[in-house]
PDB file of N, CA and C in Angstrom:
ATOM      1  N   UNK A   1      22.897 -76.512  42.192  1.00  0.00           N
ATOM      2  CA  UNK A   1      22.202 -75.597  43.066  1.00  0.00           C
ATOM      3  C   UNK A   1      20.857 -75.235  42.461  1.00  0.00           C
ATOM      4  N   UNK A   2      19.775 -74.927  43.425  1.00  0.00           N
ATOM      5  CA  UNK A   2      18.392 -74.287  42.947  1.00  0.00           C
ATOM      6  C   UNK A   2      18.252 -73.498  44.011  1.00  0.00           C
ATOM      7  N   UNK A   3      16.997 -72.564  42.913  1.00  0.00           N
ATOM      8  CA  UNK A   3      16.676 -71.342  43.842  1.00  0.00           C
ATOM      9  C   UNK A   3      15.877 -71.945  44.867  1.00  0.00           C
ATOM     10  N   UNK A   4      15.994 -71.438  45.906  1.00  0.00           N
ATOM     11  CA  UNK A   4      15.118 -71.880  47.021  1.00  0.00           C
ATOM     12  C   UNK A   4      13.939 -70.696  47.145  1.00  0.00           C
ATOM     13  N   UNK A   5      13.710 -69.580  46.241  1.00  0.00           N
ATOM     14  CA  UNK A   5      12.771 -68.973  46.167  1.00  0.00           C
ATOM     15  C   UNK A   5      12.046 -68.873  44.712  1.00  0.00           C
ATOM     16  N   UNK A   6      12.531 -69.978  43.993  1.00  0.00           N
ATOM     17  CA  UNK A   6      12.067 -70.202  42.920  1.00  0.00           C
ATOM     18  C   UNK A   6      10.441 -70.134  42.530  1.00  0.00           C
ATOM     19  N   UNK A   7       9.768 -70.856  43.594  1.00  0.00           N
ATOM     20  CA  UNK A   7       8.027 -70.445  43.519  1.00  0.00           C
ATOM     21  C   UNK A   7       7.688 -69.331  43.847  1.00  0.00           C
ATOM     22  N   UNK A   8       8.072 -68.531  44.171  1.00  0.00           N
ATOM     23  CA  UNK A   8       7.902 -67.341  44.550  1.00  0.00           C
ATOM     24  C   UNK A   8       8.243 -66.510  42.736  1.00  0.00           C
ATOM     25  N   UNK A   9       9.091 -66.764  42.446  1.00  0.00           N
ATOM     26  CA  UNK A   9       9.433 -66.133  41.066  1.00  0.00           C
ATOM     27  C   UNK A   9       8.281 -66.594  40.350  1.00  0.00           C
ATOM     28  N   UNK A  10       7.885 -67.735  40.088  1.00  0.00           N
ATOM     29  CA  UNK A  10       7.257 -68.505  39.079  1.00  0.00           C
ATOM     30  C   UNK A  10       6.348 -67.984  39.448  1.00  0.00           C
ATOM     31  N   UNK A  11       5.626 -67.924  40.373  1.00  0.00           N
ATOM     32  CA  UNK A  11       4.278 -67.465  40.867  1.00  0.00           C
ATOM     33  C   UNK A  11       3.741 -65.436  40.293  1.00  0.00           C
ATOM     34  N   UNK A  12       5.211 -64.910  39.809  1.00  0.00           N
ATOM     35  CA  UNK A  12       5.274 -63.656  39.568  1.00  0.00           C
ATOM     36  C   UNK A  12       5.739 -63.437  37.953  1.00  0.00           C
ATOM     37  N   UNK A  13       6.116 -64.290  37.752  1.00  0.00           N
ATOM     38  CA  UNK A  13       6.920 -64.177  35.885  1.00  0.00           C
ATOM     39  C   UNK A  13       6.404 -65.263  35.384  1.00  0.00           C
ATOM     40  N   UNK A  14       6.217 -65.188  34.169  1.00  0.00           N
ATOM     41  CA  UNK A  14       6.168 -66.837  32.902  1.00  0.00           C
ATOM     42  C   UNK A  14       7.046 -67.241  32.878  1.00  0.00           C
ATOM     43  N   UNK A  15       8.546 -66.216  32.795  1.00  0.00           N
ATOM     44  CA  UNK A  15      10.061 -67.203  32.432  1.00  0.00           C
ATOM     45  C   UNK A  15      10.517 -66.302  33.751  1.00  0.00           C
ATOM     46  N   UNK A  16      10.729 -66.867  34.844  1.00  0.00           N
ATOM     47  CA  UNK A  16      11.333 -66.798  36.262  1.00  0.00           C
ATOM     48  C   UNK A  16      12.810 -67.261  35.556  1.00  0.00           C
ATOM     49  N   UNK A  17      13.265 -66.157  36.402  1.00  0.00           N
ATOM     50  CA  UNK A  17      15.096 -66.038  36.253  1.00  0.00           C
ATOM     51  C   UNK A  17      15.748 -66.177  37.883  1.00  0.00           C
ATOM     52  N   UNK A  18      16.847 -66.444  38.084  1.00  0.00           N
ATOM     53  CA  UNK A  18      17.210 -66.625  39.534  1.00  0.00           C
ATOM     54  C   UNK A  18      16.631 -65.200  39.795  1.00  0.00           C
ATOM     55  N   UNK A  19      16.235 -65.353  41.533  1.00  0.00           N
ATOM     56  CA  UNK A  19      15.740 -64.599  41.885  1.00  0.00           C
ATOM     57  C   UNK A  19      16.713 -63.875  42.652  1.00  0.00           C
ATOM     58  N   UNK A  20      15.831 -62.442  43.277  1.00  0.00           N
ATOM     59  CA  UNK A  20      17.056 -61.293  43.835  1.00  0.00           C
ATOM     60  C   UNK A  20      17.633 -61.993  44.921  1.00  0.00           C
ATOM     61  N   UNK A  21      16.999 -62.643  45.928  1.00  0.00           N
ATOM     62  CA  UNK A  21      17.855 -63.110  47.513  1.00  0.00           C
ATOM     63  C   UNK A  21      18.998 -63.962  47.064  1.00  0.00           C
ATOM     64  N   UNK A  22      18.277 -64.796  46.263  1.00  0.00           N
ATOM     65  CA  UNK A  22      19.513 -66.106  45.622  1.00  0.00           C
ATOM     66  C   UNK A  22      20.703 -65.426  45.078  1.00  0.00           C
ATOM     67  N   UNK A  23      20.046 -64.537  44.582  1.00  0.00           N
ATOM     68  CA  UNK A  23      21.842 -64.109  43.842  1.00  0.00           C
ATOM     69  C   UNK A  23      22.821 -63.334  45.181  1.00  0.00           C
ATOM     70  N   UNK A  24      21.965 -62.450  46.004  1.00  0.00           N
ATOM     71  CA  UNK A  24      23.086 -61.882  46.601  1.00  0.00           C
ATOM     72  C   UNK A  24      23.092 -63.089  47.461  1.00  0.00           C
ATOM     73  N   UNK A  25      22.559 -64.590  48.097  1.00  0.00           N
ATOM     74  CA  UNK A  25      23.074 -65.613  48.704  1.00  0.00           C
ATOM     75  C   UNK A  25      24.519 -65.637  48.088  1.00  0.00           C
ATOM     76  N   UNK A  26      24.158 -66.204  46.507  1.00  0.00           N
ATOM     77  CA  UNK A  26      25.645 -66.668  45.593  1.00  0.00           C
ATOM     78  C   UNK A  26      26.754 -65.765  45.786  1.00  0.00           C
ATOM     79  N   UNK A  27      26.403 -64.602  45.606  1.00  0.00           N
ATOM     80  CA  UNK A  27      27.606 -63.278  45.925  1.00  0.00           C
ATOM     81  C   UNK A  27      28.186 -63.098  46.787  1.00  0.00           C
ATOM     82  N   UNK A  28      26.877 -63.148  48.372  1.00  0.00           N
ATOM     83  CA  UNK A  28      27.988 -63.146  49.502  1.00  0.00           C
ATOM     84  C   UNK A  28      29.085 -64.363  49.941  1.00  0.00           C
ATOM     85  N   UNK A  29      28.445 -66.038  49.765  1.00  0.00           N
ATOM     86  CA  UNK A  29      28.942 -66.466  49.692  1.00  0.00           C
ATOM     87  C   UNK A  29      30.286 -67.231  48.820  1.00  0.00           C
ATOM     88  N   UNK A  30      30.178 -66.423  47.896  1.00  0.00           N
ATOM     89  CA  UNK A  30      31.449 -66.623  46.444  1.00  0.00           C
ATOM     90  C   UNK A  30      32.904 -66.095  47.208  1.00  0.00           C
ATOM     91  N   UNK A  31      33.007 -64.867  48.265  1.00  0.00           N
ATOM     92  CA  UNK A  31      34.023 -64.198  48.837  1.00  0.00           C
ATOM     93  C   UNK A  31      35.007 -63.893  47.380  1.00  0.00           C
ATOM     94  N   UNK A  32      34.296 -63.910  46.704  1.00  0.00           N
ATOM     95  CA  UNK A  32      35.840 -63.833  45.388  1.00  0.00           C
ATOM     96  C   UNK A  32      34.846 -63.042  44.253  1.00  0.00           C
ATOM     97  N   UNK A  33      35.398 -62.450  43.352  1.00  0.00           N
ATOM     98  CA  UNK A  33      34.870 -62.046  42.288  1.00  0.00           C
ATOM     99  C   UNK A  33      34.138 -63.036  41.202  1.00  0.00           C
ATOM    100  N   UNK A  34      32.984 -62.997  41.004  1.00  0.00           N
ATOM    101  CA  UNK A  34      32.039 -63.868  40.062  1.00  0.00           C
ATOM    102  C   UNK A  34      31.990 -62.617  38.523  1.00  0.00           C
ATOM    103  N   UNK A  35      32.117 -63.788  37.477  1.00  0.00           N
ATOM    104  CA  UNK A  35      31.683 -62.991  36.432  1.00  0.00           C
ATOM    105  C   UNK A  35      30.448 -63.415  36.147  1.00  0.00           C
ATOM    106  N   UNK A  36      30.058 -62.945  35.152  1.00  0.00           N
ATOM    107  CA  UNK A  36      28.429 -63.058  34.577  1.00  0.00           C
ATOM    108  C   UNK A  36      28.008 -65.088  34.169  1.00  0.00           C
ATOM    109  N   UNK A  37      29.388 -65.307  33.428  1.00  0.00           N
ATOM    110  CA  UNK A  37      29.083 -66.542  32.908  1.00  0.00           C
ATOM    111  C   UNK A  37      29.060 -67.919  34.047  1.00  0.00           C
ATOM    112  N   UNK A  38      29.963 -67.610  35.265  1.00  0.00           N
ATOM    113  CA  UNK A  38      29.665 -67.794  36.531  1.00  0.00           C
ATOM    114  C   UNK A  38      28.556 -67.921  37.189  1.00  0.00           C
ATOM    115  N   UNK A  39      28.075 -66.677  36.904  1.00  0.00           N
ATOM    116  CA  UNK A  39      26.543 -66.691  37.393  1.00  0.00           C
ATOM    117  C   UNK A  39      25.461 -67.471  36.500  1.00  0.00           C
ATOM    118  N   UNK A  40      25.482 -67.568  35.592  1.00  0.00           N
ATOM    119  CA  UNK A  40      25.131 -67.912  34.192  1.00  0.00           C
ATOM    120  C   UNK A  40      24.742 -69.733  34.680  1.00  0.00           C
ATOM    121  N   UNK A  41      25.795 -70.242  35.256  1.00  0.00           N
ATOM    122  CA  UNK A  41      26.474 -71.564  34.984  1.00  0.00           C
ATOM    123  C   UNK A  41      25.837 -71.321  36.335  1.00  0.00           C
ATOM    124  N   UNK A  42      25.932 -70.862  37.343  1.00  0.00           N
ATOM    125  CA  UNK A  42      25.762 -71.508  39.055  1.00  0.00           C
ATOM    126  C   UNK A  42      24.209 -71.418  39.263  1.00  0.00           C
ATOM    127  N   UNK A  43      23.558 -70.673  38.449  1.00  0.00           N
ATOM    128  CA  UNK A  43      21.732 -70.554  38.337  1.00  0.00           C
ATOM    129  C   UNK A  43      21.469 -71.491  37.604  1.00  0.00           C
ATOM    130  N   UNK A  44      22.351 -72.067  36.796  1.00  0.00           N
ATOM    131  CA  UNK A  44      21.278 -73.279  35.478  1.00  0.00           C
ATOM    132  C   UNK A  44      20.498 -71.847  34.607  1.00  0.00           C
ATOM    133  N   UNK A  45      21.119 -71.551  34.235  1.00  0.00           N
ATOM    134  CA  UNK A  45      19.998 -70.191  33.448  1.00  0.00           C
ATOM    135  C   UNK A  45      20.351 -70.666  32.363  1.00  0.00           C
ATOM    136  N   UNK A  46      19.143 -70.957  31.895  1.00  0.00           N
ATOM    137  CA  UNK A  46      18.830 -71.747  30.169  1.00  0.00           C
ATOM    138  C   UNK A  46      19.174 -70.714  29.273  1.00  0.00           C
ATOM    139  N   UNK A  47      19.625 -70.757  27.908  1.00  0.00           N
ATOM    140  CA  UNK A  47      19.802 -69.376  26.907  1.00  0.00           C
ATOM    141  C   UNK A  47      18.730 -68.885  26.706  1.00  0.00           C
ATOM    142  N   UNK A  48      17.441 -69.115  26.368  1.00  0.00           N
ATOM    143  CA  UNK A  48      16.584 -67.841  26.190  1.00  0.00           C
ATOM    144  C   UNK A  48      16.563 -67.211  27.821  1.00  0.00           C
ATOM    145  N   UNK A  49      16.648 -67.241  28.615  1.00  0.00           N
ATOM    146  CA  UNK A  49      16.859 -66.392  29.895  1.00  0.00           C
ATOM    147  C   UNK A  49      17.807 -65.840  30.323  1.00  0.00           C
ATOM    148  N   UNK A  50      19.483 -65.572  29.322  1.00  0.00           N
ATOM    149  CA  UNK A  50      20.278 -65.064  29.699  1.00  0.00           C
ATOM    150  C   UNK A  50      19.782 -63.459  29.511  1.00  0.00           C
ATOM    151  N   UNK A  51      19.408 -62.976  28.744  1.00  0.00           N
ATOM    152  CA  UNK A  51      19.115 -61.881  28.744  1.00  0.00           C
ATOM    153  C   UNK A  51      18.434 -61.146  29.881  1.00  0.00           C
ATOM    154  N   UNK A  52      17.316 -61.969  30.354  1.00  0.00           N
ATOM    155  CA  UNK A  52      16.150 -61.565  31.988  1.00  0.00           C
ATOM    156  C   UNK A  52      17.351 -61.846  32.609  1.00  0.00           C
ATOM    157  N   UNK A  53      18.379 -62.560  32.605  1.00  0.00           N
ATOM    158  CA  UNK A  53      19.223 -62.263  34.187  1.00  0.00           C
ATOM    159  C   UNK A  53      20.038 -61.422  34.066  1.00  0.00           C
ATOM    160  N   UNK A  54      20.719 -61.041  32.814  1.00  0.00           N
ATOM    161  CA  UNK A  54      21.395 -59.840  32.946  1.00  0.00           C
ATOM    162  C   UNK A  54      20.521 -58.938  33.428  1.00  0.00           C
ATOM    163  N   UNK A  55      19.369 -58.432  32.469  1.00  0.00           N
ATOM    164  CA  UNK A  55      18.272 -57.061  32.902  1.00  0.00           C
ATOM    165  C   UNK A  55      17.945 -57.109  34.734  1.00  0.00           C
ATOM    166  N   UNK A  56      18.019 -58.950  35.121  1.00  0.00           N
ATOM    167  CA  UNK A  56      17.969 -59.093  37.018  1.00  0.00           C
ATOM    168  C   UNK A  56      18.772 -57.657  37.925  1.00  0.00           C
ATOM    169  N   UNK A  57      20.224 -58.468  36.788  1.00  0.00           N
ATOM    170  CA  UNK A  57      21.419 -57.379  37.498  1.00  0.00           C
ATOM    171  C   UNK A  57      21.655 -56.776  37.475  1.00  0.00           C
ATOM    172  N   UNK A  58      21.242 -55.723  36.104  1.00  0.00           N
ATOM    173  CA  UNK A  58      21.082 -54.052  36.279  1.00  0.00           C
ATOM    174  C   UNK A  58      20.131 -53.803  36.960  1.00  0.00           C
ATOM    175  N   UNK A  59      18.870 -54.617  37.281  1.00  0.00           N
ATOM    176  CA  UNK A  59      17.943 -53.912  38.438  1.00  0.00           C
ATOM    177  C   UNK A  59      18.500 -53.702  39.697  1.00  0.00           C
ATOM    178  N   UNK A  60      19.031 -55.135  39.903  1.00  0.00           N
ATOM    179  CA  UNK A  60      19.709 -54.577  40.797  1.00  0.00           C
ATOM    180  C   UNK A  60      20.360 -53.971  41.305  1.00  0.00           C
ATOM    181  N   UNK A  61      21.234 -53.336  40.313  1.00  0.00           N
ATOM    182  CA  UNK A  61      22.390 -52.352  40.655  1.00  0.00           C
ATOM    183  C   UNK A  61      21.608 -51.109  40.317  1.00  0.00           C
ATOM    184  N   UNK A  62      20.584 -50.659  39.443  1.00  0.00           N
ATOM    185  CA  UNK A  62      19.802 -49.772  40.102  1.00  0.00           C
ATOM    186  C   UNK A  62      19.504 -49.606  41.656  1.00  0.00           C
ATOM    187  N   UNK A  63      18.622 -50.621  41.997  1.00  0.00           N
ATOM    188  CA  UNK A  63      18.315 -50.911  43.291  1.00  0.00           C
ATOM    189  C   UNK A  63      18.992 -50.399  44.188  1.00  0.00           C
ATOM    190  N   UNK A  64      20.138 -50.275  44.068  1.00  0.00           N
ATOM    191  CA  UNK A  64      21.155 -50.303  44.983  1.00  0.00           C
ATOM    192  C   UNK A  64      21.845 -51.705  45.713  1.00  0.00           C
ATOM    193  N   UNK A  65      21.540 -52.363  45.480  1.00  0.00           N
ATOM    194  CA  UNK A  65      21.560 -53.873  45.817  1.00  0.00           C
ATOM    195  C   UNK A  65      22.978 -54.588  45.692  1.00  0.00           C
ATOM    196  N   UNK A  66      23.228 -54.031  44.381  1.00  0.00           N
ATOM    197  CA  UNK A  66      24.828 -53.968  44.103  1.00  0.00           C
ATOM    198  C   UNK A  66      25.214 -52.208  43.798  1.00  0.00           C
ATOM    199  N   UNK A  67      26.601 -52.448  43.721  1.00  0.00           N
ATOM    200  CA  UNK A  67      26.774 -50.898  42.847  1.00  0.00           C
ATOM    201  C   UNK A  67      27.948 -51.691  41.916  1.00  0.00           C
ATOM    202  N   UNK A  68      27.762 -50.520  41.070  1.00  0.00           N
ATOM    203  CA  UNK A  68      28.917 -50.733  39.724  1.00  0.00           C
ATOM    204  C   UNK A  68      30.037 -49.867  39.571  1.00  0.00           C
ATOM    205  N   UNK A  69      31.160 -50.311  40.065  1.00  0.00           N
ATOM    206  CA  UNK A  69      32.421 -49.641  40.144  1.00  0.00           C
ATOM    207  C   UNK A  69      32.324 -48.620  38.614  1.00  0.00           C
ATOM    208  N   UNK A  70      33.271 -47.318  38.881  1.00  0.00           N
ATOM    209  CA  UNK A  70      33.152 -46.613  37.704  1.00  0.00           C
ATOM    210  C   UNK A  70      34.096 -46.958  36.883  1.00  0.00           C
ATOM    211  N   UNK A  71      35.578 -47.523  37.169  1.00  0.00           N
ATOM    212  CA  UNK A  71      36.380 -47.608  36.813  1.00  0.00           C
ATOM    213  C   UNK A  71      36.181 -48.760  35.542  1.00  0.00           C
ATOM    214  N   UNK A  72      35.499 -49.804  36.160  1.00  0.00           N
ATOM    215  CA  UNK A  72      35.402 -51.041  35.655  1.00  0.00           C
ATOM    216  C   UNK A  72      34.198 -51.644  35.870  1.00  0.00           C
ATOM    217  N   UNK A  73      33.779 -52.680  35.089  1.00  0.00           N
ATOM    218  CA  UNK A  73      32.619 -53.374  35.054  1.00  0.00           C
ATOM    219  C   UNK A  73      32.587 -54.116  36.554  1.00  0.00           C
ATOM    220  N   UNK A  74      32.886 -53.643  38.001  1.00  0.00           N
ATOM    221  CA  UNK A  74      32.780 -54.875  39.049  1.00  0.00           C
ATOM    222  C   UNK A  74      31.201 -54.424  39.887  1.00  0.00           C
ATOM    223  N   UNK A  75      31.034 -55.043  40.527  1.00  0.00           N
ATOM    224  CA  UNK A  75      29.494 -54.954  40.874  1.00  0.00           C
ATOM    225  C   UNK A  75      29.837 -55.090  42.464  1.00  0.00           C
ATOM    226  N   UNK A  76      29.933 -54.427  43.610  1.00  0.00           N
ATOM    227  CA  UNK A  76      29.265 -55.226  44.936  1.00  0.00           C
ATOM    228  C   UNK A  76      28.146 -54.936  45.788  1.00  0.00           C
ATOM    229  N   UNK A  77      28.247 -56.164  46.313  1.00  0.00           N
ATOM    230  CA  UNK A  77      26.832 -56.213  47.034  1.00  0.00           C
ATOM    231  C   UNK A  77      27.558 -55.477  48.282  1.00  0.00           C
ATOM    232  N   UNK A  78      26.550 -54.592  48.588  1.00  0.00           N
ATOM    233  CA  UNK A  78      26.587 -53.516  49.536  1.00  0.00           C
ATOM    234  C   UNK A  78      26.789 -54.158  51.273  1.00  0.00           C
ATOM    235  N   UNK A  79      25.945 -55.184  51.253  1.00  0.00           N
ATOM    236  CA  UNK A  79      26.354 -55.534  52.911  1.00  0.00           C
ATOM    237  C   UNK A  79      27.178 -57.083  52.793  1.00  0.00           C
ATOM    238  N   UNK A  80      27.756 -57.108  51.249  1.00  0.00           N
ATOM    239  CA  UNK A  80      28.583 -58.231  51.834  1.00  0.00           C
ATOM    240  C   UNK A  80      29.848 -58.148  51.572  1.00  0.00           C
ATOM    241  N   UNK A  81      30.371 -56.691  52.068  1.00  0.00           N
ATOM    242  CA  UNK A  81      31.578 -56.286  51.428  1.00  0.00           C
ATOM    243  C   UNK A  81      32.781 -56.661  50.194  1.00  0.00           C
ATOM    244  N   UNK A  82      32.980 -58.150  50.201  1.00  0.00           N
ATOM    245  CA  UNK A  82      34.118 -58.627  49.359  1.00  0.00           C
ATOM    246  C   UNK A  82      33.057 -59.823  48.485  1.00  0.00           C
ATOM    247  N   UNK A  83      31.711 -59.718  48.486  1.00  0.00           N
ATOM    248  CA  UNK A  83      31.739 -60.263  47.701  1.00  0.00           C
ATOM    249  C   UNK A  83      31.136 -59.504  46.209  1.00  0.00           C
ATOM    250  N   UNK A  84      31.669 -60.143  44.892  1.00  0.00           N
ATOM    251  CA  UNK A  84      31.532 -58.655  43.801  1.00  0.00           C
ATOM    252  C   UNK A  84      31.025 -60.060  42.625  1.00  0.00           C
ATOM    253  N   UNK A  85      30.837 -59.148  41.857  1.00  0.00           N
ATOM    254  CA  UNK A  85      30.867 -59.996  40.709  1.00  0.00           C
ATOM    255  C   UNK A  85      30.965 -59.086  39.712  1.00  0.00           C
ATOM    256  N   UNK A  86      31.429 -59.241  38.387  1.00  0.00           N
ATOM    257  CA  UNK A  86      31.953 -58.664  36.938  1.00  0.00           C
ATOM    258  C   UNK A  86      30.941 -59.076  36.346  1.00  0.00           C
ATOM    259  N   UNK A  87      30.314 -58.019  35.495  1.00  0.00           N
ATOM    260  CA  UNK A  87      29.185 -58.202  34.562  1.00  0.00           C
ATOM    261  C   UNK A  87      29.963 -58.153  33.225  1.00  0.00           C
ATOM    262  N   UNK A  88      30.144 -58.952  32.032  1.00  0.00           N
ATOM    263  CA  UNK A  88      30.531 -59.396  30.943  1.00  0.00           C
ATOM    264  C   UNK A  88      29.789 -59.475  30.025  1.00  0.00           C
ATOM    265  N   UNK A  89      28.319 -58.912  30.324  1.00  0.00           N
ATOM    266  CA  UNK A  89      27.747 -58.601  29.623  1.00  0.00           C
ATOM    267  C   UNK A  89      26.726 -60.114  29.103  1.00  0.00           C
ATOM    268  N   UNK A  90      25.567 -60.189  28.328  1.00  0.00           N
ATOM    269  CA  UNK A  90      24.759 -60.989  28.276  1.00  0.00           C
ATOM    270  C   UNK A  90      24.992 -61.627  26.756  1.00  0.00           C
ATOM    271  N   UNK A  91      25.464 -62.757  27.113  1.00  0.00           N
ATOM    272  CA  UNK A  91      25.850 -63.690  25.642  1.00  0.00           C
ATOM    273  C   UNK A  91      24.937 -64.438  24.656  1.00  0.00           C
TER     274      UNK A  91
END
C-alpha cells in the first residue's frame, strides 16, 4: 500500500510520515483493532520515522480524530465507529 496523499505530505515535511486521511482510510477500513506495529508495517514507515508516526497519532488523538480509551491504550476513530487501533507505543 501507498499513501495516496503522499505529495501533499512531502510538499509540507522533509521526512513525510503517513499522512492524517490515509491513516483514518487504514482504520476505518481494518473493522478490527490495529496495533501500532500494524500500522508501522501497513505504511512502509522506515525506522528513523517511527517516532513522527507515533507523534502523527497523538496529534491526532489530540485532534480529536481518534480518542484514547481511559481504561486502556485503544484509540477510535470517531466516525468510523469499530474501527480502533492500540497504540504500543513507538519502538
Amino acid at each position: 500500500m501507498s499513501d495516496p496523499y503522499a505529495a501533499s505530505e512531502a510538499s509540507r515535511y522533509e521526512h513525510p510520515v503517513a499522512s492524517r486521511k490515509w491513516l483514518m482510510e487504514l482504520l476505518e477500513e481494518a473493522g478490527r483493532p490495529l496495533d501500532y506495529d500494524e500500522l508501522v508495517w501497513m505504511t512502509n514507515t522506515v525506522e528513523d520515522n517511527r517516532d513522527a508516526l507515533f507523534a502523527r497519532l497523538k496529534a491526532m488523538t489530540r485532534d480529536g480524530q481518534i480518542i484514547t480509551d481511559r481504561v486502556g491504550p485503544v484509540c477510535v476513530g470517531r466516525s468510523c465507529g469499530s474501527a480502533v487501533w492500540t497504540c504500543g507505543g513507538a519502538s
